[in-house]
Protein backbone atom coordinates (compact mmCIF):
# COMPACT_ATOMS: atom_id res chain seq x y z
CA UNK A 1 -12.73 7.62 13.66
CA UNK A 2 -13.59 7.16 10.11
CA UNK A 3 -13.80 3.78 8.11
CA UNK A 4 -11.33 4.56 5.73
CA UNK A 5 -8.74 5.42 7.90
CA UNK A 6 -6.18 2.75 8.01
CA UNK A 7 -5.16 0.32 10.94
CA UNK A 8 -2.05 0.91 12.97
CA UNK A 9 -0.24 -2.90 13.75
CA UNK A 10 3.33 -2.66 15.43
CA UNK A 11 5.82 -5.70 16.80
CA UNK A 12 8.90 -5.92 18.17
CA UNK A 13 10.53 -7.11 14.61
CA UNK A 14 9.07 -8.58 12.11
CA UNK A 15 7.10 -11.42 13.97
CA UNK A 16 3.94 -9.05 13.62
CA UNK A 17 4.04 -9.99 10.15
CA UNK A 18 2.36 -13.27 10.77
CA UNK A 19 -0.27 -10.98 12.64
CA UNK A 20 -0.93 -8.84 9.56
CA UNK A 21 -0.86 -11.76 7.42
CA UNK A 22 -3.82 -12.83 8.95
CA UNK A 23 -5.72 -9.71 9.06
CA UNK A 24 -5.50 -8.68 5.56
CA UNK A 25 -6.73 -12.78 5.12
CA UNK A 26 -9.82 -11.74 7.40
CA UNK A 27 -10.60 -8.11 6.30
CA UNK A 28 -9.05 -7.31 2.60
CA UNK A 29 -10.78 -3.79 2.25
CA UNK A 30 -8.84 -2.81 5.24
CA UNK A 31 -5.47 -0.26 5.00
CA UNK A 32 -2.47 -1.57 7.46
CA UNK A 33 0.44 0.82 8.30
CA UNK A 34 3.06 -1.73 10.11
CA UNK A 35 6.07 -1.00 12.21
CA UNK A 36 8.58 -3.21 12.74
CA UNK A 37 11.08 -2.33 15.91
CA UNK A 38 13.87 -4.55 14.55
CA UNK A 39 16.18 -2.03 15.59
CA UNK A 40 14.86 -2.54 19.53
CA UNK A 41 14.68 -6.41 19.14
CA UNK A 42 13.94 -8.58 21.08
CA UNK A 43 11.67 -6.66 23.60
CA UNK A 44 11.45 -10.26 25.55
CA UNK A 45 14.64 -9.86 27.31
CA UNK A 46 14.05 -6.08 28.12
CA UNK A 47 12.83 -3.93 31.25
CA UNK A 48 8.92 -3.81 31.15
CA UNK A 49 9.74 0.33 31.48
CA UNK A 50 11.86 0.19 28.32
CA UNK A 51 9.29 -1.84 26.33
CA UNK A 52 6.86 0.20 27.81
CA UNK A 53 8.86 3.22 26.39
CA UNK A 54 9.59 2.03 23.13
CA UNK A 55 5.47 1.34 22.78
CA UNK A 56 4.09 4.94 23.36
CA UNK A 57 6.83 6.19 20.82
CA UNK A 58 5.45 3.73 18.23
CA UNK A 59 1.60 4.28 18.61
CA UNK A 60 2.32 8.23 18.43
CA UNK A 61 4.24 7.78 15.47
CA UNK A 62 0.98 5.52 14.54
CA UNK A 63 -1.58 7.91 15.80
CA UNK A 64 0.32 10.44 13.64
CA UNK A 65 -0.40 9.15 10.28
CA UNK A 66 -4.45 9.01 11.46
CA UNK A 67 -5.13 5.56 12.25
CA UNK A 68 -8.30 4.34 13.68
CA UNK A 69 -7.07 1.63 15.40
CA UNK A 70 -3.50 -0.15 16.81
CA UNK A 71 -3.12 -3.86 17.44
CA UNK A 72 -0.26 -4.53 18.94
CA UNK A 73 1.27 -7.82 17.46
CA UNK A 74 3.42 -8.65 20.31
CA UNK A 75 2.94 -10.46 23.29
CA UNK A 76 5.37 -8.96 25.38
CA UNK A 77 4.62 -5.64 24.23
CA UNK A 78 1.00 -6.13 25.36
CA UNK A 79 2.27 -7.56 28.97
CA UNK A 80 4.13 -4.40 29.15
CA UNK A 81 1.98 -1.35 27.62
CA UNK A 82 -1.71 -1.98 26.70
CA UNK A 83 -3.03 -0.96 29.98
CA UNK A 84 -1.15 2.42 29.68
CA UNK A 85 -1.76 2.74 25.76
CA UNK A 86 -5.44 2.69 26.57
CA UNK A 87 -5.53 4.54 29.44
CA UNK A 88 -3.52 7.18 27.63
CA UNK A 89 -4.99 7.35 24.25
CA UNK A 90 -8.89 7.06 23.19
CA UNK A 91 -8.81 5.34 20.00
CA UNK A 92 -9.05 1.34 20.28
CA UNK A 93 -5.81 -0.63 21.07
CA UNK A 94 -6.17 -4.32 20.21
CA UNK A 95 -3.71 -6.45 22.49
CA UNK A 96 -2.57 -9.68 22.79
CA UNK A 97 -2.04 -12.67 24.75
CA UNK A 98 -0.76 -16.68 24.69
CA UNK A 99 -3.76 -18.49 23.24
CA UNK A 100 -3.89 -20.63 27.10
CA UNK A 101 -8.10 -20.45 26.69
CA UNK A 102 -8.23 -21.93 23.18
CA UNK A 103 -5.80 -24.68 24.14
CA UNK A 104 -7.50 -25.47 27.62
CA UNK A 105 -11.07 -25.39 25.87
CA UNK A 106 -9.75 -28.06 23.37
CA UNK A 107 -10.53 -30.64 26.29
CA UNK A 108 -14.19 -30.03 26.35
CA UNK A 109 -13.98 -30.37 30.09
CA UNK A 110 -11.06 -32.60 30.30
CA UNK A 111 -7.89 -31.51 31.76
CA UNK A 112 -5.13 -30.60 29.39
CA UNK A 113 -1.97 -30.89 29.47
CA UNK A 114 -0.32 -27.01 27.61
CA UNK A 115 3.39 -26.13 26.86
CA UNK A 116 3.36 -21.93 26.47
CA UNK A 117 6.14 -20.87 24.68
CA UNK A 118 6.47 -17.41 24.39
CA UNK A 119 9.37 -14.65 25.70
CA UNK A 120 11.53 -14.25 29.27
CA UNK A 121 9.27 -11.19 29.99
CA UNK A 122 6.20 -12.16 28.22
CA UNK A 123 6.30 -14.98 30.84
CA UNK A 124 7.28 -13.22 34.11
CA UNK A 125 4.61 -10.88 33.27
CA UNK A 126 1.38 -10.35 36.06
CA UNK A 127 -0.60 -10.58 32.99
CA UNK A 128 0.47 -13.97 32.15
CA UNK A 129 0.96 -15.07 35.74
CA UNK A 130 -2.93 -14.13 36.01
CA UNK A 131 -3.92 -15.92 32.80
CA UNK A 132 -2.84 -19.05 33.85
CA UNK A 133 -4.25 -18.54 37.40
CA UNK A 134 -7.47 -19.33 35.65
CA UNK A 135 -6.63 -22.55 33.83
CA UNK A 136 -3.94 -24.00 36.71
CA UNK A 137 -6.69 -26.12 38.46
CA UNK A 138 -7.58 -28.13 36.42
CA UNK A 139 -4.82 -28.22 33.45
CA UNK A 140 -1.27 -28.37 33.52
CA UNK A 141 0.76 -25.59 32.42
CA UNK A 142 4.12 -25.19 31.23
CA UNK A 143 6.04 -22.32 30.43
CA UNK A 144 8.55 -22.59 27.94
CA UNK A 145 10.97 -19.44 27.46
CA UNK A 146 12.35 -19.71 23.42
CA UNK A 147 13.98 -16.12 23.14
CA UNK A 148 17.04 -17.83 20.34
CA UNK A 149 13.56 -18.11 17.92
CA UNK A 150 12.64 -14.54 17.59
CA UNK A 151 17.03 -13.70 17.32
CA UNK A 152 16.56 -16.40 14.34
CA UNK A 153 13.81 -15.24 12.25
CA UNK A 154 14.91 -11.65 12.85
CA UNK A 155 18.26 -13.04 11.24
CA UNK A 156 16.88 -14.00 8.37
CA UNK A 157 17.55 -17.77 9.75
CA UNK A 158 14.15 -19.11 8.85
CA UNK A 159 15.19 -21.22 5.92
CA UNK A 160 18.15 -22.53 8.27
CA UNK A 161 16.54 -25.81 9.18
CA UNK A 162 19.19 -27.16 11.07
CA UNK A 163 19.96 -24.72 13.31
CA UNK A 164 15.78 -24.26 13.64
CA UNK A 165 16.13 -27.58 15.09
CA UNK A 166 18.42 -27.75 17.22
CA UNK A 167 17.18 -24.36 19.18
CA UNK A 168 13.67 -26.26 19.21
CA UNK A 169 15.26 -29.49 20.69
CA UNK A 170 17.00 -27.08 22.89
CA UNK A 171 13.75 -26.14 24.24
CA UNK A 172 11.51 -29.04 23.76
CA UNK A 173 13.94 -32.00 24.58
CA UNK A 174 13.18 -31.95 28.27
CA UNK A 175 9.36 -32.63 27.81
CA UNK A 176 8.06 -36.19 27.61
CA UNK A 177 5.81 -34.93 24.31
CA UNK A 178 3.64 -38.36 24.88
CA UNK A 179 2.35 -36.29 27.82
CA UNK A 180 1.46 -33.11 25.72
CA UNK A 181 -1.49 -31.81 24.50
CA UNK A 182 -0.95 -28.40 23.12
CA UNK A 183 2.11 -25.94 22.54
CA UNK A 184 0.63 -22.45 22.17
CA UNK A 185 2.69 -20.17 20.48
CA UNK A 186 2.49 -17.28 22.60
CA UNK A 187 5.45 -14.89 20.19
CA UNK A 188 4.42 -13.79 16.48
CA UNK A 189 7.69 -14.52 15.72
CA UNK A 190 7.18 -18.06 16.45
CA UNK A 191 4.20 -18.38 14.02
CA UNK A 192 6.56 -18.84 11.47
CA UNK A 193 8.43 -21.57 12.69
CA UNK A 194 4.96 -23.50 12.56
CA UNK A 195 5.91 -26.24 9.82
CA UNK A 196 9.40 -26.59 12.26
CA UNK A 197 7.00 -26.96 15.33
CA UNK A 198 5.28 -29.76 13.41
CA UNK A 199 8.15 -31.81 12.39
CA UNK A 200 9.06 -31.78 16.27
CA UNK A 201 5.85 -32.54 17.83
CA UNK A 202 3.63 -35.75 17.43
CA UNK A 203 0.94 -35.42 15.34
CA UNK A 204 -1.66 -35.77 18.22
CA UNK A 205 -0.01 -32.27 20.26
CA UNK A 206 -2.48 -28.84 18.82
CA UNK A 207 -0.19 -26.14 18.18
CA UNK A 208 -2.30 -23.02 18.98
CA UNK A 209 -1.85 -19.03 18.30
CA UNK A 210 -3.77 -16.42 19.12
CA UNK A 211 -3.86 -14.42 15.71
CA UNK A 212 -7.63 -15.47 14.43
CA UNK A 213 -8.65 -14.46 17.73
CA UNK A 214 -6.56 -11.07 17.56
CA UNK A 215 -8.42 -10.70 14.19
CA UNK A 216 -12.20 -11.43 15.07
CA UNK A 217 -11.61 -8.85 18.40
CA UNK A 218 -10.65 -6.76 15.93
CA UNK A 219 -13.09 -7.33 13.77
CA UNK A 220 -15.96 -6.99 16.43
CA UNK A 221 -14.33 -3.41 17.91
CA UNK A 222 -14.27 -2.03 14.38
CA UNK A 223 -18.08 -2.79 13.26
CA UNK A 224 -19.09 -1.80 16.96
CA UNK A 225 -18.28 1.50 16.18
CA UNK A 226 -19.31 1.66 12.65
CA UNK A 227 -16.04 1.73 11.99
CA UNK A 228 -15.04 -1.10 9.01
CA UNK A 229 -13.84 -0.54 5.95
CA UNK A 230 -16.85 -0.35 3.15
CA UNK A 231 -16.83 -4.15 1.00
CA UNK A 232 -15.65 -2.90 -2.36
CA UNK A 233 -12.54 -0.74 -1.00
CA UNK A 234 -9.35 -2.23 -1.72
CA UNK A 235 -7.17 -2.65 1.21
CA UNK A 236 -3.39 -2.97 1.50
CA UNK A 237 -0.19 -2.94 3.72
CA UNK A 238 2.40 -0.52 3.68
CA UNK A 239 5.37 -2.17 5.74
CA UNK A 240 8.43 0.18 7.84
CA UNK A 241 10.93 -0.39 10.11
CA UNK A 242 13.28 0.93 12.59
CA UNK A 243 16.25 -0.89 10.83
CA UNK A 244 16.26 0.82 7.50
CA UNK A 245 18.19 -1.71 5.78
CA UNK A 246 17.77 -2.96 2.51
CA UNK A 247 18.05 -6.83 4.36
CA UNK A 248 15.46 -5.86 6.36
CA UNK A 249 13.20 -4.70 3.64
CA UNK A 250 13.89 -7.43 1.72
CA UNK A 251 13.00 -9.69 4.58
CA UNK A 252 9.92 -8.16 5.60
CA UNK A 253 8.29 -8.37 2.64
CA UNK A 254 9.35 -12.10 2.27
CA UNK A 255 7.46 -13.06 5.01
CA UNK A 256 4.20 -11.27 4.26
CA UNK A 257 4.52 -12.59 0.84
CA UNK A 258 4.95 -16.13 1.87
């Protein structure tokens, strides 16, 4: 592993954008190949096998071009493949999961009261049915399947405010919010849909991702291994995609340019 070697990131679409987004914020010397699997989308209401699948062809194609690192900006590809993508490959690979600990710890101690929205299979997942094991005691935890979200934004739909809406109420409507503390985005995609998320919740409900926390763990893997890209280097991100199109193209570099 060298430090100039650039850093693999790959999503199911386009929500990893958000994820990169805050990287290059975090560590601008750094290089970023990303892969968008539009083509796949959505991996939330596949087979954990086919995700898992899809995955391993992605981080070879990554491992290919000589990264030195692959975060994987997806939720439910994490659920699905990190333990295998580490157990089959030796350079680091940087999961993620719902951001349940930073909402629980908001209480200082007092029980909280969390909405988790994230994908069908990101949910049904052992590894999210084990997260909240450790927070069900003493907070209450809902989980909130919004799967029409990442079909919007990978539609180009972001800008479309009132069917954003709608799909939120869809989702939301059923919650008394008064009782709410947090809503953790637990899908990049969703990111994205913040400011929409705010207009729907009171102002007193967190919402809560897990990017800056993908980023620091990151952050901390890299310089443990002597491994981060030297100050005065310029970074960058090169952006590709399974859907070739020029409307995805245009798309994806909307959103990082946002």
């Amino acid at each position: 592993m060298t430090s100039d070697a650039p850093i693999g990131v790959f999503d199911s679409g386009v929500g990893g954008i958000s994820v990169i987004r805050q990287l290059r914020h975090d560590m601008p010397s750094e290089r970023f190949l990303f892969f968008g699997d539009s083509a796949n989308a959505p991996y939330g209401e596949k087979t954990p096998e086919r995700v898992c699948e899809l995955s391993f062809a992605i981080v070879e194609r990554l491992r290919e071009r000589g990264v030195k690192a692959v975060v994987i900006a997806c939720n439910t590809a994490t659920s699905a493949a990190a333990k295998q993508l580490r157990e089959h490959y030796d350079m680091p690979i940087i999961g993620m999961e719902p951001a349940l600990k930073v909402a629980c710890d908001r209480g200082h101690g007092t029980p909280q009261r969390v909405i988790v929205a994230a994908t069908p299979l990101t949910l049904h997942e052992h590894k999210f049915a084990a997260l909240v094991d450790r927070f069900k005691a003493e907070h209450t935890i809902h989980a909130q399947p919004c799967p029409d979200l990442v079909t919007l934004l990978e539609h180009g739909r972001l800008g479309d405010h009132e069917a954003v809406m709608a799909t939120l109420h869809g989702y939301f409507d059923r919650y008394d919010l008064d009782d709410i503390d947090s809503v953790v985005l637990g899908c990049t995609h969703f990111i994205f849909f913040r400011d929409y998320f705010r207009e729907l919740l009171p102002d007193r409900i967190a919402i809560v991702d897990g990017n800056p926390g993908t980023s620091h763990h990151l952050r901390e893997v890299l310089a443990e291994r002597d491994a981060l890209a030297h100050a005065d280097v310029t970074g960058g991100v090169e952006l590709s995609n399974s859907d070739t199109s020029m409307r995805m193209t245009t798309l994806a570099r909307s959103l990082l340019d946002r």
